[in-house]
Protein backbone atom coordinates (compact mmCIF):
# COMPACT_ATOMS: atom_id res chain seq x y z
CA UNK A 1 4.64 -34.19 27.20
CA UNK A 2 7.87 -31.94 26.62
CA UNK A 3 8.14 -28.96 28.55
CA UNK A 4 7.51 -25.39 27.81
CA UNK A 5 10.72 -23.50 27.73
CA UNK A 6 10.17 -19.77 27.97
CA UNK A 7 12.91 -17.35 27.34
CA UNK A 8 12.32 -13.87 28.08
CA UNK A 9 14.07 -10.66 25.70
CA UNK A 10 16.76 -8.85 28.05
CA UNK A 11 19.04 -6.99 25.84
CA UNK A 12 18.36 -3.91 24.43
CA UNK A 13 19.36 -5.36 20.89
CA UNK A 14 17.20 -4.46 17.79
CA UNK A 15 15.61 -5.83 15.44
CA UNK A 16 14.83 -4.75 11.77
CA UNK A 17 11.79 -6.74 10.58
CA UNK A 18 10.17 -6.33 7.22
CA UNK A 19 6.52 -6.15 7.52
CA UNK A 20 4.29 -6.12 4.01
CA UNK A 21 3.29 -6.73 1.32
CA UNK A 22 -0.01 -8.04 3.13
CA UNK A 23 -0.93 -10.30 0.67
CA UNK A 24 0.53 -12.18 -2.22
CA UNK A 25 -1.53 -11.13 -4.88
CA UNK A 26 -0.99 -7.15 -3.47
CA UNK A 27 2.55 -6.00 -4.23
CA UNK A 28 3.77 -3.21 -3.78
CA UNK A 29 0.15 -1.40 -1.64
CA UNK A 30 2.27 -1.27 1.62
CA UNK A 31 5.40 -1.99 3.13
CA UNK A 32 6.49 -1.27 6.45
CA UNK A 33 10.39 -1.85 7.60
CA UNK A 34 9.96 -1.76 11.37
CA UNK A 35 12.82 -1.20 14.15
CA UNK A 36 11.74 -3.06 17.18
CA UNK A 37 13.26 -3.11 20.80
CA UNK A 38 11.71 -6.06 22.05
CA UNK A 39 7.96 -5.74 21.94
CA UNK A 40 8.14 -2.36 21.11
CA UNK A 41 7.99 -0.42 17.36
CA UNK A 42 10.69 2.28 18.00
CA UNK A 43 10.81 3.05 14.14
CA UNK A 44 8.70 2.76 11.05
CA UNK A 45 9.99 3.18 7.42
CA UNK A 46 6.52 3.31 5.47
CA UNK A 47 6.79 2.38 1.66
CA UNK A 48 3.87 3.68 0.01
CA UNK A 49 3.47 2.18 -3.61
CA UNK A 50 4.94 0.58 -6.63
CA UNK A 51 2.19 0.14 -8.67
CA UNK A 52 1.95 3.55 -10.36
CA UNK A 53 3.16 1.63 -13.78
CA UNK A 54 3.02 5.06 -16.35
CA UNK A 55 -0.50 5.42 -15.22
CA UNK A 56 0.44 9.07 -15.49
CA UNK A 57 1.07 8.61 -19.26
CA UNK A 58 -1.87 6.43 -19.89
CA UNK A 59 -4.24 8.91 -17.82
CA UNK A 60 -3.19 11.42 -20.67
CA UNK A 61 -3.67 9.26 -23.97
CA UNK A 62 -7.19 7.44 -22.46
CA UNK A 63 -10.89 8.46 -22.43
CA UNK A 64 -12.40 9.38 -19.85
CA UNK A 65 -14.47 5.99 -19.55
CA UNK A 66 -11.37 4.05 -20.92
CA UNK A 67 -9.21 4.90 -17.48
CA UNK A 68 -10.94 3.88 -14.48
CA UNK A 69 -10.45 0.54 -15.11
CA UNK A 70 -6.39 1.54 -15.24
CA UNK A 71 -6.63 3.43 -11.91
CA UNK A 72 -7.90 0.64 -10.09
CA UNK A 73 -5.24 -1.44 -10.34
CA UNK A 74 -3.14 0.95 -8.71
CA UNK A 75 -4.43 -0.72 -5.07
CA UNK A 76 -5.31 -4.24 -5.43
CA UNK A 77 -7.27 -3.79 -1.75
CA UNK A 78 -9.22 -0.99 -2.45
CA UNK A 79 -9.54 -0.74 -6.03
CA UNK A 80 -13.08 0.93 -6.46
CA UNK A 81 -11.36 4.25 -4.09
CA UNK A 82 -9.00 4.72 -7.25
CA UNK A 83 -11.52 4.67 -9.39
CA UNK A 84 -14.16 6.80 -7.31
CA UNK A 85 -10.90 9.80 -6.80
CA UNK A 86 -10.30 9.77 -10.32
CA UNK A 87 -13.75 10.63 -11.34
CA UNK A 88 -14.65 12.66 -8.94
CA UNK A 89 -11.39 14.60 -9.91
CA UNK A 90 -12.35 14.36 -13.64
CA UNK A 91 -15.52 16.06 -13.52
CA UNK A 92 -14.45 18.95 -10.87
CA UNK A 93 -11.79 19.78 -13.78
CA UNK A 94 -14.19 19.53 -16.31
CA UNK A 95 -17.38 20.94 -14.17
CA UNK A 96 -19.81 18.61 -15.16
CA UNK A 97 -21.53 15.65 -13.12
CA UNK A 98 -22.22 12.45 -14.56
């Protein structure tokens, strides 16, 4: 059996490590560029989003039942939120319930 070599962090050196997207099929939810001394997370650079895609434009040419299914795919992990925000949004501006 080999054995274990352990080698311990002593500088104060640091470390830029690229944390997200956290999954494959999600680009673009979340990215975090961390700066790390050692163990610790001395800096976070938080990229929120690519996936707006002109939904913009298409939330001003669609129905109102046509874009929810757009909005959702603005956050492959939590698509129903999307939908829920723009709905409720849709009917405070309007003042109506559905």
């Amino acid at each position: 059996m080999p054995d274990v070599v352990e080698i311990g962090y002593g500088g104060s050196e640091r470390l830029v490590m690229n944390m997200g997207p956290q999954h494959p099929s999600a680009h673009g939810v979340f990215r975090a560029i961390l700066t790390l001394e050692g163990e610790t997370v001395v800096a976070v650079d938080a990229v929120i989003g690519y996936l707006h895609r002109c939904h913009e434009k298409l939330g001003e040419t669609l129905t109102y039942v046509q874009y929810p299914t757009i909005a959702s795919k603005t956050d492959y992990v939590a698509a129903m939120t999307s939908e829920l925000a723009y709905v409720l949004a849709v009917e405070k501006l309007g003042k109506f319930d559905v």
